[in-house]
Protein backbone atom coordinates (compact mmCIF):
# COMPACT_ATOMS: atom_id res chain seq x y z
CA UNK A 1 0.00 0.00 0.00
CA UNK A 2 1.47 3.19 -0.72
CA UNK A 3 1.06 6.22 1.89
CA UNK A 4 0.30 9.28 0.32
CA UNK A 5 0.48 12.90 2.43
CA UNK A 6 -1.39 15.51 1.15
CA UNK A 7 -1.31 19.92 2.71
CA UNK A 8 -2.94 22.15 0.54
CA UNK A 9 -2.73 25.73 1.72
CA UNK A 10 -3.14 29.12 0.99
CA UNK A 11 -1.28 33.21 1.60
CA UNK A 12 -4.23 34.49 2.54
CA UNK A 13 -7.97 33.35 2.45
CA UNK A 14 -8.29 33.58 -1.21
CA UNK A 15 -4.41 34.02 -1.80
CA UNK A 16 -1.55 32.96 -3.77
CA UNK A 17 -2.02 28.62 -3.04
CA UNK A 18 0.27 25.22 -2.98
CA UNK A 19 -0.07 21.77 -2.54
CA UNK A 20 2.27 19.44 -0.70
CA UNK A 21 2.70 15.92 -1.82
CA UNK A 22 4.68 13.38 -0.02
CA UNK A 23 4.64 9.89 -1.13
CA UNK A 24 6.05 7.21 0.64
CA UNK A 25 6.30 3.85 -1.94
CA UNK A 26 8.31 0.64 -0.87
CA UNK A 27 11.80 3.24 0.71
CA UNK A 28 11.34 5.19 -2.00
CA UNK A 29 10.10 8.83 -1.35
CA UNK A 30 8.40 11.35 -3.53
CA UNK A 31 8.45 14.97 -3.04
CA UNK A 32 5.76 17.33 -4.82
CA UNK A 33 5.58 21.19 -4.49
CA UNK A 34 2.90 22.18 -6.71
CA UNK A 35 2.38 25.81 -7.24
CA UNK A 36 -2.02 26.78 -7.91
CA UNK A 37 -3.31 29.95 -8.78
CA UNK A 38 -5.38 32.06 -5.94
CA UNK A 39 -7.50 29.86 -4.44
CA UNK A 40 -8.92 29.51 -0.57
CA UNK A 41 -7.29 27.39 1.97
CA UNK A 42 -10.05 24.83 1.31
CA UNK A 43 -9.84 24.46 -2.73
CA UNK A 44 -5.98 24.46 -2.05
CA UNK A 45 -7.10 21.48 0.50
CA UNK A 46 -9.12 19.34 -2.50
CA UNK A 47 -6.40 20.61 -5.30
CA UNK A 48 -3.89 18.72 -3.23
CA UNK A 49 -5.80 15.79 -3.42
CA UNK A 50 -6.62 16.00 -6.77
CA UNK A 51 -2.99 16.41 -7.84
CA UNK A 52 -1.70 13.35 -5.63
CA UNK A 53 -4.34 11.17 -7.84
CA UNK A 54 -2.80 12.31 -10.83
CA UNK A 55 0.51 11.37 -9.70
CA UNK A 56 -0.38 8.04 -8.20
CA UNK A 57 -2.14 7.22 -11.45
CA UNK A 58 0.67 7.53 -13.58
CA UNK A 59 2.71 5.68 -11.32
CA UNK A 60 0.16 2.83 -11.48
CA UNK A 61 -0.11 2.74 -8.16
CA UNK A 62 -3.24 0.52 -7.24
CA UNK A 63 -3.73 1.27 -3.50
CA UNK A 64 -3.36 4.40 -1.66
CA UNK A 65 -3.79 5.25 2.27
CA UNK A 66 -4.07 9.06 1.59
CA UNK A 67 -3.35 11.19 4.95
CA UNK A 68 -4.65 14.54 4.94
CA UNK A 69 -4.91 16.98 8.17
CA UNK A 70 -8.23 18.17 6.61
CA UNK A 71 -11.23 17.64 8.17
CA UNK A 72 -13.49 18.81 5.53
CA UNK A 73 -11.57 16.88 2.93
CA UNK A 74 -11.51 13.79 5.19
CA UNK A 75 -15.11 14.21 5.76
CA UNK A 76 -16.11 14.93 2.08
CA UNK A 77 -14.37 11.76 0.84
CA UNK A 78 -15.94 9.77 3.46
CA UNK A 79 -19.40 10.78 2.77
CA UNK A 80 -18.81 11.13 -1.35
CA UNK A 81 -20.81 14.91 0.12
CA UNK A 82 -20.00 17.86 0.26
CA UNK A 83 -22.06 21.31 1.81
CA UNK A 84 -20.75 23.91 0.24
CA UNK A 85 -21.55 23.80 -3.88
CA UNK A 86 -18.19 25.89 -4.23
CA UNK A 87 -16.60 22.55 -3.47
CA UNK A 88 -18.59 20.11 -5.39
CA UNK A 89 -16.98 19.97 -8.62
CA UNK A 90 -13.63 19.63 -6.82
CA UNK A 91 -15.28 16.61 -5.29
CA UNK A 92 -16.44 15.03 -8.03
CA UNK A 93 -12.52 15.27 -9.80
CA UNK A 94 -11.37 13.44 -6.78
CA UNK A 95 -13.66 10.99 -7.12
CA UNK A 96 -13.81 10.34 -10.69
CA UNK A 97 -10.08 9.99 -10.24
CA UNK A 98 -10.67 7.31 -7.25
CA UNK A 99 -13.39 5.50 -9.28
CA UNK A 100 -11.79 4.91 -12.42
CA UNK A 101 -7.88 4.31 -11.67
CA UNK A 102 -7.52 3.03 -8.22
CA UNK A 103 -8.59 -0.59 -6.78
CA UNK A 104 -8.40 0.85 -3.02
CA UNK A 105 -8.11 4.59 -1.38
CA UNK A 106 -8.43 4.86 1.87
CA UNK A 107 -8.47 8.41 3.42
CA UNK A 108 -7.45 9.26 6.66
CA UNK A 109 -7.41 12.01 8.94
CA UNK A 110 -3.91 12.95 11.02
CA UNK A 111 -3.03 15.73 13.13
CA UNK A 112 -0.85 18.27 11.36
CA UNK A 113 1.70 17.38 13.41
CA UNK A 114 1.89 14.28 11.67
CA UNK A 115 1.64 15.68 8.14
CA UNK A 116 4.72 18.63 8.59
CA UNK A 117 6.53 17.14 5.14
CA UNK A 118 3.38 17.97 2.87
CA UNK A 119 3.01 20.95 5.05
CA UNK A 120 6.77 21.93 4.06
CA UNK A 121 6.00 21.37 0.18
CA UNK A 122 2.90 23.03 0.38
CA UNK A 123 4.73 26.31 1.54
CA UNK A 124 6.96 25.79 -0.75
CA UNK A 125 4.84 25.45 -3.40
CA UNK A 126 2.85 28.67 -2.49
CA UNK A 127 6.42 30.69 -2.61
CA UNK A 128 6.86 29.37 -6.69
CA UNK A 129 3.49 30.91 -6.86
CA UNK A 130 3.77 33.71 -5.74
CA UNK A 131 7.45 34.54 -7.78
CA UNK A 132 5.55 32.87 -10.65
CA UNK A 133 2.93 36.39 -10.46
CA UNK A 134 5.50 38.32 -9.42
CA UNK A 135 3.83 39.27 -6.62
């Protein structure tokens, strides 16, 4: 099973956003900083995801224990439901992704703590936005 870490996050709430990808697979460890345009801390949250599944997917991978320090994402995925419509078509990306390319995802909630790597890239990430703007 491979373990993937997810952080999206945000400079400022909408503000310049990145997503943190850490991916641990057999010893070997993957490292994603993945600059996205302005976007709120949530949508930074479900970009992450959606960006991990891409990157899983062409690895092949077949199972995935994502860990996320998201409540709203954790909650979304487990109830395949979302409240707020803003968040719905994110949603449904994830889940097309899950449904069509993966045998097994299992999504699990951490402590951020836990989750400081993808946390790390995610900052990261948000910095390469931000010089990509200029601003």
């Amino acid at each position: 099973m491979i373990e993937v870490y997810i952080d999206g996050a945000s400079a400022g709430d909408p503000g310049p956003s990145g997503a943190g990808i850490f991916i641990k697979n057999k010893g070997e460890l993957l490292r994603y900083a993945v600059p996205l345009d302005i976007m709120s801390n949530h949508e930074a949250e479900f970009q992450a995801l959606i960006e991990a599944l891409k990157i899983c997917k062409d690895y092949e991978f077949g199972i995935l224990s994502i860990r996320t320090d998201s409540q709203i994402l954790d909650d979304a995925l487990d109830r395949r439901y979302v409240k707020k419509s803003t968040y719905r078509h994110l949603l449904d990306q994830a889940l097309n992704l899950i449904d069509k390319h993966f045998d097994h995802v299992f999504v699990k909630w951490i402590p951020s703590k836990q989750n400081k790597e993808a946390d790390q890239l995610a900052r990261r990430a948000i910095q390469r936005s931000k010089e990509k703007k200029g601003t």
